[in-house]
Protein backbone atom coordinates (compact mmCIF):
# COMPACT_ATOMS: atom_id res chain seq x y z
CA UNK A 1 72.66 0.79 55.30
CA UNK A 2 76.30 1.04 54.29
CA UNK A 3 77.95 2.76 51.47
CA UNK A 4 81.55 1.46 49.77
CA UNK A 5 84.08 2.51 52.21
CA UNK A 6 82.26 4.15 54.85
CA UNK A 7 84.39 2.18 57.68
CA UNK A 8 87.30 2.92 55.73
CA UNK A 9 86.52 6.62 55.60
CA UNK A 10 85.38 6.99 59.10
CA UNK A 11 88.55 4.97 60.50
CA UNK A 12 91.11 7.31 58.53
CA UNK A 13 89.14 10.31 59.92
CA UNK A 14 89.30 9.43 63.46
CA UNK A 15 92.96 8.12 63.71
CA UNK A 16 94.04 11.49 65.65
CA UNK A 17 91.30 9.79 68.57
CA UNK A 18 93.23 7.15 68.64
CA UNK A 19 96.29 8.94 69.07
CA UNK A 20 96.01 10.57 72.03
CA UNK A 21 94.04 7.36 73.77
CA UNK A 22 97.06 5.03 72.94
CA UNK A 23 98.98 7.88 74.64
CA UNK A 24 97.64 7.92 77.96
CA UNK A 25 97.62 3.81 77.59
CA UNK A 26 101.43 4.24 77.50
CA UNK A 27 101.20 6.92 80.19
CA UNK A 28 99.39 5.03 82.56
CA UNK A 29 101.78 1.88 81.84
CA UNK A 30 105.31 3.43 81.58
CA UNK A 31 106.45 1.96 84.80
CA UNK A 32 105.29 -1.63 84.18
CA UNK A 33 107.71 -1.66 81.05
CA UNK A 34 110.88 -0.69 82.53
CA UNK A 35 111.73 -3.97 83.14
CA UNK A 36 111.20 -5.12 79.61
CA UNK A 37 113.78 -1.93 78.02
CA UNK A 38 116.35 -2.71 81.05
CA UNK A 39 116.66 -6.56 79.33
CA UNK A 40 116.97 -4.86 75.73
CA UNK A 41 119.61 -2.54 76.61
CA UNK A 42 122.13 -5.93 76.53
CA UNK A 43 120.61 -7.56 73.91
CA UNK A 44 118.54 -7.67 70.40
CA UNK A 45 114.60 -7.00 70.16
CA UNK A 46 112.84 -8.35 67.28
CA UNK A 47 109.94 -6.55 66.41
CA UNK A 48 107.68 -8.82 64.39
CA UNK A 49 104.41 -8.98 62.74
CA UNK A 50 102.61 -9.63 59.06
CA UNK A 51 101.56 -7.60 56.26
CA UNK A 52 100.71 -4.45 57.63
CA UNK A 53 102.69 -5.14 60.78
CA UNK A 54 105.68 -6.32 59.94
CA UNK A 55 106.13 -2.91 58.09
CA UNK A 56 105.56 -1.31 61.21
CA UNK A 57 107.92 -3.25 62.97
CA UNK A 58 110.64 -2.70 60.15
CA UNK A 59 109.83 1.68 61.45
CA UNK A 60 109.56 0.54 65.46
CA UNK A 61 112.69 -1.28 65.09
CA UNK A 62 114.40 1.78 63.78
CA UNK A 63 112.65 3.92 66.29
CA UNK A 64 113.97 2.40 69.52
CA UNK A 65 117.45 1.88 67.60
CA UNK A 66 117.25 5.47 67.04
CA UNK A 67 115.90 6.90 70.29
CA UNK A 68 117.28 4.19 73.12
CA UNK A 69 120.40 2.98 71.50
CA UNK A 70 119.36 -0.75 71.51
CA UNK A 71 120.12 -3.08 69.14
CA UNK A 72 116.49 -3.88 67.13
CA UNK A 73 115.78 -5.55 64.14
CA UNK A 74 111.98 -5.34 62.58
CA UNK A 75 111.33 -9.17 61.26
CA UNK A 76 108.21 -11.07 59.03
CA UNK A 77 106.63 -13.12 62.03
CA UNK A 78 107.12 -16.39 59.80
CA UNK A 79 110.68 -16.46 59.08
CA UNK A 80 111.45 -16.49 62.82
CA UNK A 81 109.91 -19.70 63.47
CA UNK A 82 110.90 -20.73 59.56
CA UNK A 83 114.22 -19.40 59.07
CA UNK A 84 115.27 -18.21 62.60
CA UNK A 85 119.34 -18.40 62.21
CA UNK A 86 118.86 -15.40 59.35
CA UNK A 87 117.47 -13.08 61.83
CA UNK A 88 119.24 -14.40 65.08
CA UNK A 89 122.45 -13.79 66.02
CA UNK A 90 123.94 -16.70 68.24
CA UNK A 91 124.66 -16.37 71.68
CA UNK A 92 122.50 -13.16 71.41
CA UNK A 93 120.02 -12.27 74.62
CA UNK A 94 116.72 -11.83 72.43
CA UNK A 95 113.43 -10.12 73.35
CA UNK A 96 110.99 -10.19 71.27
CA UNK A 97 107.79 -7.61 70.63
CA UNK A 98 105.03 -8.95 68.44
CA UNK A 99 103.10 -6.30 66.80
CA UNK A 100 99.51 -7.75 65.96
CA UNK A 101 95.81 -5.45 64.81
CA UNK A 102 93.99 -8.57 66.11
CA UNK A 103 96.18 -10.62 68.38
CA UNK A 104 94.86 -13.64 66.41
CA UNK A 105 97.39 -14.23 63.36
CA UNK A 106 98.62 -17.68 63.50
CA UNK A 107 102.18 -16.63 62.04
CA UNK A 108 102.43 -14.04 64.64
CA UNK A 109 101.28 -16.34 67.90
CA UNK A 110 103.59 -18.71 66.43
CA UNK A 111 106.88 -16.45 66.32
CA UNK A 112 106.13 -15.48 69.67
CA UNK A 113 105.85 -19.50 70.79
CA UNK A 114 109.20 -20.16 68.92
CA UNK A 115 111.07 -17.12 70.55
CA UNK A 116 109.87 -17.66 73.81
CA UNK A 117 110.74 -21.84 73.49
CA UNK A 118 113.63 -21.74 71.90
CA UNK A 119 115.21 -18.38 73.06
CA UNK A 120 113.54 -18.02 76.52
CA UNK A 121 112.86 -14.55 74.76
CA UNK A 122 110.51 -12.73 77.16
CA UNK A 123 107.28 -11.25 74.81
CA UNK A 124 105.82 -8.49 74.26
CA UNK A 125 102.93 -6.93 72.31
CA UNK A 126 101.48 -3.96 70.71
CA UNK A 127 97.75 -5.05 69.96
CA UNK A 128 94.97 -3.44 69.43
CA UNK A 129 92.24 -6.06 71.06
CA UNK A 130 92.19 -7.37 74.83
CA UNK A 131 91.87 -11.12 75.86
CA UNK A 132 93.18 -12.23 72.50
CA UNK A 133 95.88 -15.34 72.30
CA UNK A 134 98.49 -13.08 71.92
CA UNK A 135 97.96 -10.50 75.21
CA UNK A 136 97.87 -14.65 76.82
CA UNK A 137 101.50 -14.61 75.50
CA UNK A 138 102.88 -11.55 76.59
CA UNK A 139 104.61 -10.49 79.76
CA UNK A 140 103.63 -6.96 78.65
CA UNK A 141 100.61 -5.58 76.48
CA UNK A 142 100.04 -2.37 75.21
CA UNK A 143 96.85 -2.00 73.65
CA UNK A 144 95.40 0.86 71.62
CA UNK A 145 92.16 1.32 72.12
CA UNK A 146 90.67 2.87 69.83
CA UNK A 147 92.66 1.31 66.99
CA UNK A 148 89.98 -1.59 66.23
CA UNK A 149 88.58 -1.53 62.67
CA UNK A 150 85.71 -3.41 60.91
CA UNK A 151 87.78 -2.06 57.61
CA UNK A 152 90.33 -5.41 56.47
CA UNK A 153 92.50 -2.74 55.22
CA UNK A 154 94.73 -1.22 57.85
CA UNK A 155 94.90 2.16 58.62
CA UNK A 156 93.61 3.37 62.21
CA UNK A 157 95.48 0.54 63.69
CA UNK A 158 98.49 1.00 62.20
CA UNK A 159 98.92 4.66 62.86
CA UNK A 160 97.82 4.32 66.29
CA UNK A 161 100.31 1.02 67.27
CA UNK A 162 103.22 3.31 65.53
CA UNK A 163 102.16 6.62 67.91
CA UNK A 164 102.73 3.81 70.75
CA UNK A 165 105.76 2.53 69.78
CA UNK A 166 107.37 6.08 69.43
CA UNK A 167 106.27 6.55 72.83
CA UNK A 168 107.34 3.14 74.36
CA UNK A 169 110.75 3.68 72.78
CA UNK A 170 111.29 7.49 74.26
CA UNK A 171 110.94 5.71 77.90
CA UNK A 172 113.39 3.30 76.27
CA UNK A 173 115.67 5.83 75.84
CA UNK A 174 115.19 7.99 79.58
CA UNK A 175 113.18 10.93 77.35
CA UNK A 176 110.07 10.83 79.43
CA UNK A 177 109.54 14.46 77.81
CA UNK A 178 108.84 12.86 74.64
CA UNK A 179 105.39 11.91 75.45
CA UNK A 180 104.41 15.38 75.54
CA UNK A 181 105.95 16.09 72.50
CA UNK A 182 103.72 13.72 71.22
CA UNK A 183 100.73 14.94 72.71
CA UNK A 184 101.09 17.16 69.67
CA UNK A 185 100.08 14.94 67.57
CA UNK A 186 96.12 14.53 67.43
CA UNK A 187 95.30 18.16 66.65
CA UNK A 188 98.43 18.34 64.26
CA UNK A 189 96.35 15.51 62.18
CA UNK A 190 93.08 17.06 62.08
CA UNK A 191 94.14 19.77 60.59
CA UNK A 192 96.49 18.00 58.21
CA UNK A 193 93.74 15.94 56.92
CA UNK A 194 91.60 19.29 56.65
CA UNK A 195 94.10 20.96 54.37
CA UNK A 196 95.11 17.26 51.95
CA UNK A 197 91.51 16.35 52.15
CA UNK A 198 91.22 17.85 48.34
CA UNK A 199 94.42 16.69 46.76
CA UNK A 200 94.14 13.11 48.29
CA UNK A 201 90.51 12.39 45.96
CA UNK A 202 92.37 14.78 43.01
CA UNK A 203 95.27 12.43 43.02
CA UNK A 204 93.38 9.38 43.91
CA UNK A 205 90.75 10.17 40.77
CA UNK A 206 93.35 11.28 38.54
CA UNK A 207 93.26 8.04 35.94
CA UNK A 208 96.17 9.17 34.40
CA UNK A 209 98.10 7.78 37.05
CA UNK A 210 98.89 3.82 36.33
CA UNK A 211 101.71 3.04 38.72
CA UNK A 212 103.08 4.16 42.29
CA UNK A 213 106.18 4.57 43.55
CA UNK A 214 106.58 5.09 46.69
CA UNK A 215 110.01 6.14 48.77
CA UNK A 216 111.51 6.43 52.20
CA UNK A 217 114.87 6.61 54.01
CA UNK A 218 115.38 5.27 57.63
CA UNK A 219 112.13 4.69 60.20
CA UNK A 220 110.54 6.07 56.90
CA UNK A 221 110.99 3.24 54.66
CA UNK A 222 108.99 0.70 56.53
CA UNK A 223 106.28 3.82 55.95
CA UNK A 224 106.47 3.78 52.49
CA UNK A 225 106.24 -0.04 52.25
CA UNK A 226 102.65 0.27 54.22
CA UNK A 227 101.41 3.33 51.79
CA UNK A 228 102.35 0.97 49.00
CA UNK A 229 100.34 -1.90 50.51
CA UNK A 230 97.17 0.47 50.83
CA UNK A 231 96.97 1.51 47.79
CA UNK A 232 97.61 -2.09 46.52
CA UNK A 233 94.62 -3.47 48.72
CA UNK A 234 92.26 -0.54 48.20
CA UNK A 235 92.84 0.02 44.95
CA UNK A 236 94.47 -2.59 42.84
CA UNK A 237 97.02 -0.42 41.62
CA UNK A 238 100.46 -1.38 40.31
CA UNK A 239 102.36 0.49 43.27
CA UNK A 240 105.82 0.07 44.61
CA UNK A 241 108.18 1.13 47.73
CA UNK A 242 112.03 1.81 47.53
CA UNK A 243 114.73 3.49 49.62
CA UNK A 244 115.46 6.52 48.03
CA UNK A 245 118.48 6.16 46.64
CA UNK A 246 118.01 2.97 45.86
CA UNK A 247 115.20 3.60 43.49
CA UNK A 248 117.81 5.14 40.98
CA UNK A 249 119.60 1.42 40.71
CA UNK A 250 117.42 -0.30 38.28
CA UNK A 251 113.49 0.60 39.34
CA UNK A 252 113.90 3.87 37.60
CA UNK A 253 113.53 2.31 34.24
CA UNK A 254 109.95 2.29 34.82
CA UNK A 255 109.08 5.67 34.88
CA UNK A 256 107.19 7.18 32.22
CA UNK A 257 104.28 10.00 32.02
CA UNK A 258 101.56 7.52 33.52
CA UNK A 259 104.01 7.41 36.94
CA UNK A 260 103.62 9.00 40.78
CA UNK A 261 106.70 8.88 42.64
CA UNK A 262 105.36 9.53 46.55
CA UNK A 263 108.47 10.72 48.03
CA UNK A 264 108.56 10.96 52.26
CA UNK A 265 111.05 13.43 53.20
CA UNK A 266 113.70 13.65 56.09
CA UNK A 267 114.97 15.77 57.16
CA UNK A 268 118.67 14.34 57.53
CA UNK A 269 118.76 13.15 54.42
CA UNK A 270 116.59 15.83 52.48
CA UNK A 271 119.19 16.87 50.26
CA UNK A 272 120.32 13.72 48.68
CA UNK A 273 116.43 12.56 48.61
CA UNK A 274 115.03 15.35 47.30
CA UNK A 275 117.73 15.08 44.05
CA UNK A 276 116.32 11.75 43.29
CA UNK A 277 112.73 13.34 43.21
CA UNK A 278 113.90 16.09 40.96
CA UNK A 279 115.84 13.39 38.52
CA UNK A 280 112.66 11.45 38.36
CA UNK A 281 110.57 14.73 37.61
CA UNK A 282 113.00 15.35 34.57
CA UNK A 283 112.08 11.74 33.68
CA UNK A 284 108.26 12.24 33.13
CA UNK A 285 107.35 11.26 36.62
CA UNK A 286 104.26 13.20 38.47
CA UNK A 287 106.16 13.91 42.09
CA UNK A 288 104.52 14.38 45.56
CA UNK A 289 106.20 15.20 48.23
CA UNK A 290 105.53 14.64 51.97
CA UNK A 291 108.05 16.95 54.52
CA UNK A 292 108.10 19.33 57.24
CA UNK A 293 108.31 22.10 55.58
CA UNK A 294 108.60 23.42 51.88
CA UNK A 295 111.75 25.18 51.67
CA UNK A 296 113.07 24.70 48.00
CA UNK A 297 110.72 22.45 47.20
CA UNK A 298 108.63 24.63 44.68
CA UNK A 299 109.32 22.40 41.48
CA UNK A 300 107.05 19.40 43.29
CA UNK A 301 103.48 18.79 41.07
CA UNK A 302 102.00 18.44 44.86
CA UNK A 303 103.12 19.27 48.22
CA UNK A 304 102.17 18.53 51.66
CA UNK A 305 103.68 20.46 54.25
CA UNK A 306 103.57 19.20 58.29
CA UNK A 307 104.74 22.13 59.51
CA UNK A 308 104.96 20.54 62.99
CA UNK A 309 108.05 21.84 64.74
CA UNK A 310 107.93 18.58 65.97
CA UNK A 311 111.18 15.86 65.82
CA UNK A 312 112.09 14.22 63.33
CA UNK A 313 110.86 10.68 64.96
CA UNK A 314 107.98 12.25 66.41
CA UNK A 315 106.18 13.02 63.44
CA UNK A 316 106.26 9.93 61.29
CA UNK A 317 102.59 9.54 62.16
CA UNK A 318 101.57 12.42 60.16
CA UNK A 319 102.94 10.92 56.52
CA UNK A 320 100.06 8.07 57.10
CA UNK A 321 96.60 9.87 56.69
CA UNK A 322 96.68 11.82 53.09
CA UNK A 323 98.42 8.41 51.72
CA UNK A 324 95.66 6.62 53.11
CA UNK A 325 93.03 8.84 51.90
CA UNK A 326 94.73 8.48 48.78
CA UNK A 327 94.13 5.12 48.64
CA UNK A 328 90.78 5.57 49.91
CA UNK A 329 89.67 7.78 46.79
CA UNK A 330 91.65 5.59 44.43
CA UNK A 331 89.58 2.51 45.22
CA UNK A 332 86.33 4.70 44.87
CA UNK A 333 87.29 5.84 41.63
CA UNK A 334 87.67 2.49 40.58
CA UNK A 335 84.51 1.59 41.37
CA UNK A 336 86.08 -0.94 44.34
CA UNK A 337 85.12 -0.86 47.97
CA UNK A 338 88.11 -0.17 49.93
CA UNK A 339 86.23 -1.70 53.03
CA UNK A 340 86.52 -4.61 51.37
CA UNK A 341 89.52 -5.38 49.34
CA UNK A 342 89.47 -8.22 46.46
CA UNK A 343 90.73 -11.73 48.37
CA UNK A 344 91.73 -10.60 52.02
CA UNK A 345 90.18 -11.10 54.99
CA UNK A 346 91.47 -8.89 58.49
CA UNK A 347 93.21 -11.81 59.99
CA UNK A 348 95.24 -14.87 58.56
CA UNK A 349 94.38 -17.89 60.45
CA UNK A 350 96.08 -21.02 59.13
């Protein structure tokens, strides 16, 4: 027998598992890539996917920017084969990496067709299934797994494909030493979701809150766009994702007592972000605050601390589970299954 959002529960829980396997996938494949991050050193990668995935691939594309110094965009899987010239640069050499839970999205498999026709772009994938349509497409594969779900909401997936597309962009970039960095990572997240466990079902049963904002700078936008989208599925909430700054140009207006601004801290930027917290805190807004550590950050309602030591880049994993549980407890108090969100299905087949 199954309760509402048991898969959803017991996915979240065990994301740090699927951490460290889609590690040692990379591991055990680092050498088979080179050839794929030699092509994108003169050229563009487009990361594409849908939903869930194309905000990933809006963070991976910043990653490998970031970390290798090549030219990436992250791209909706439709508008390549709709809209192409938008997101195409002419005369560019184009690889392309299609980032897919399933391997089975028809908007997806068809960007990857179109690329590969049209731009003799050679295809890669970050998946989470084997023998799907989509591994039959790529050159290279790199498969987490343990990052299948029987949830439609994403959350295990997604956390797991972004651990291995830090990784693959570190050997991008010739810092082998990353991976062990991010080794880190699994027993950092137990014990994250340990100590948030209690203010993830307080927030997410607090039904004062009516609206979400949530807010990111950098690799951490594309973040805040996929915390947004789980607690939209989950929960049905009214929720929202804006740079930082950009969130004082107009979306502002709509804060009022009944408001949660969500903010995900840099560190490079934790200055100018952390102003536009406090100015929305003056405003009537509830503010919680996701960063490394908690240095002047006292006037936050809530506060979750990483406390990693880790790198910047390297820890964007750890912003995904209390969100998620957030959502999680949200839907619950709602009376909604989260395993199950209102009009979705896992994969878009058209």
């Amino acid at each position: 027998m199954t309760t509402p959002g048991m898969f959803t529960l017991q996915e979240i829980q065990t994301q740090p598992d699927a951490w460290a396997a889609v590690l040692d996938a990379v591991r055990e494949q680092a050498q088979a890539w080179d050839t794929f991050f030699a092509r994108g050193k003169d050229g563009l990668t487009l990361f594409f996917g849908c939903g869930s995935t194309h905000y990933l691939s809006m963070t991976a594309a910043a990653v490998l920017q970031t970390l290798a110094g090549q030219a990436a965009r992250g791209v909706p899987a439709a508008e390549l084969f709709l809209l192409p010239e938008t997101w195409i640069p002419a005369h560019y050499q184009i690889s392309g990496v299609a980032l897919s839970r399933s391997g089975t999205t028809t908007e997806t498999l068809r960007a990857a067709d179109h690329l590969a026709q049209r731009y003799a772009a050679p295809i890669a994938a970050v998946t989470c299934y084997t023998g799907t349509p989509l591994a039959e497409r790529s050159l290279w594969t790199l498969v987490s797994p343990e990052g299948h779900e029987q949830s439609v909401a994403q959350t295990r997936s997604f956390s797991s494909m972004l651990v291995g597309c830090i990784a693959l962009a570190a050997l991008a970039g010739g810092q082998p030493g990353y991976l062990e960095k991010l080794s880190a990572l699994p027993p950092m997240g137990e014990r994250l979701m340990q100590h948030s466990q209690a203010l993830a079902r307080t927030l997410g049963e607090d039904s004062g809150i009516a609206q979400v904002f949530f807010l990111g700078s950098g690799p951490r936008y594309g973040l805040a766009c996929e915390a947004m989208l789980k607690l939209k599925e989950m929960s049905l909430t009214t929720s929202e994702a804006y740079h930082f700054l950009e969130f004082r140009h107009g979306p502002k207006s709509m804060v009022d007592q009944g408001t949660l601004v969500v903010g995900l801290l840099s560190d490079v930027a934790r200055e100018a972000e952390a102003a536009v917290l406090r100015e929305m805190n003056d405003l009537g807004a509830r503010i919680l605050v996701l960063a490394e550590d908690g240095a002047g950050l006292g006037w936050a309602d809530h506060l979750v601390c990483f406390e990693s030591q880790l790198a910047e880049l390297a820890r964007l994993p750890l912003y995904l589970p209390v969100l998620q549980l957030f959502a999680y407890h949200r839907a619950l108090g709602k009376g909604l299954n989260p395993d199950s969100p209102r009009h979705l299905d896992a994969v878009v087949k058209l």
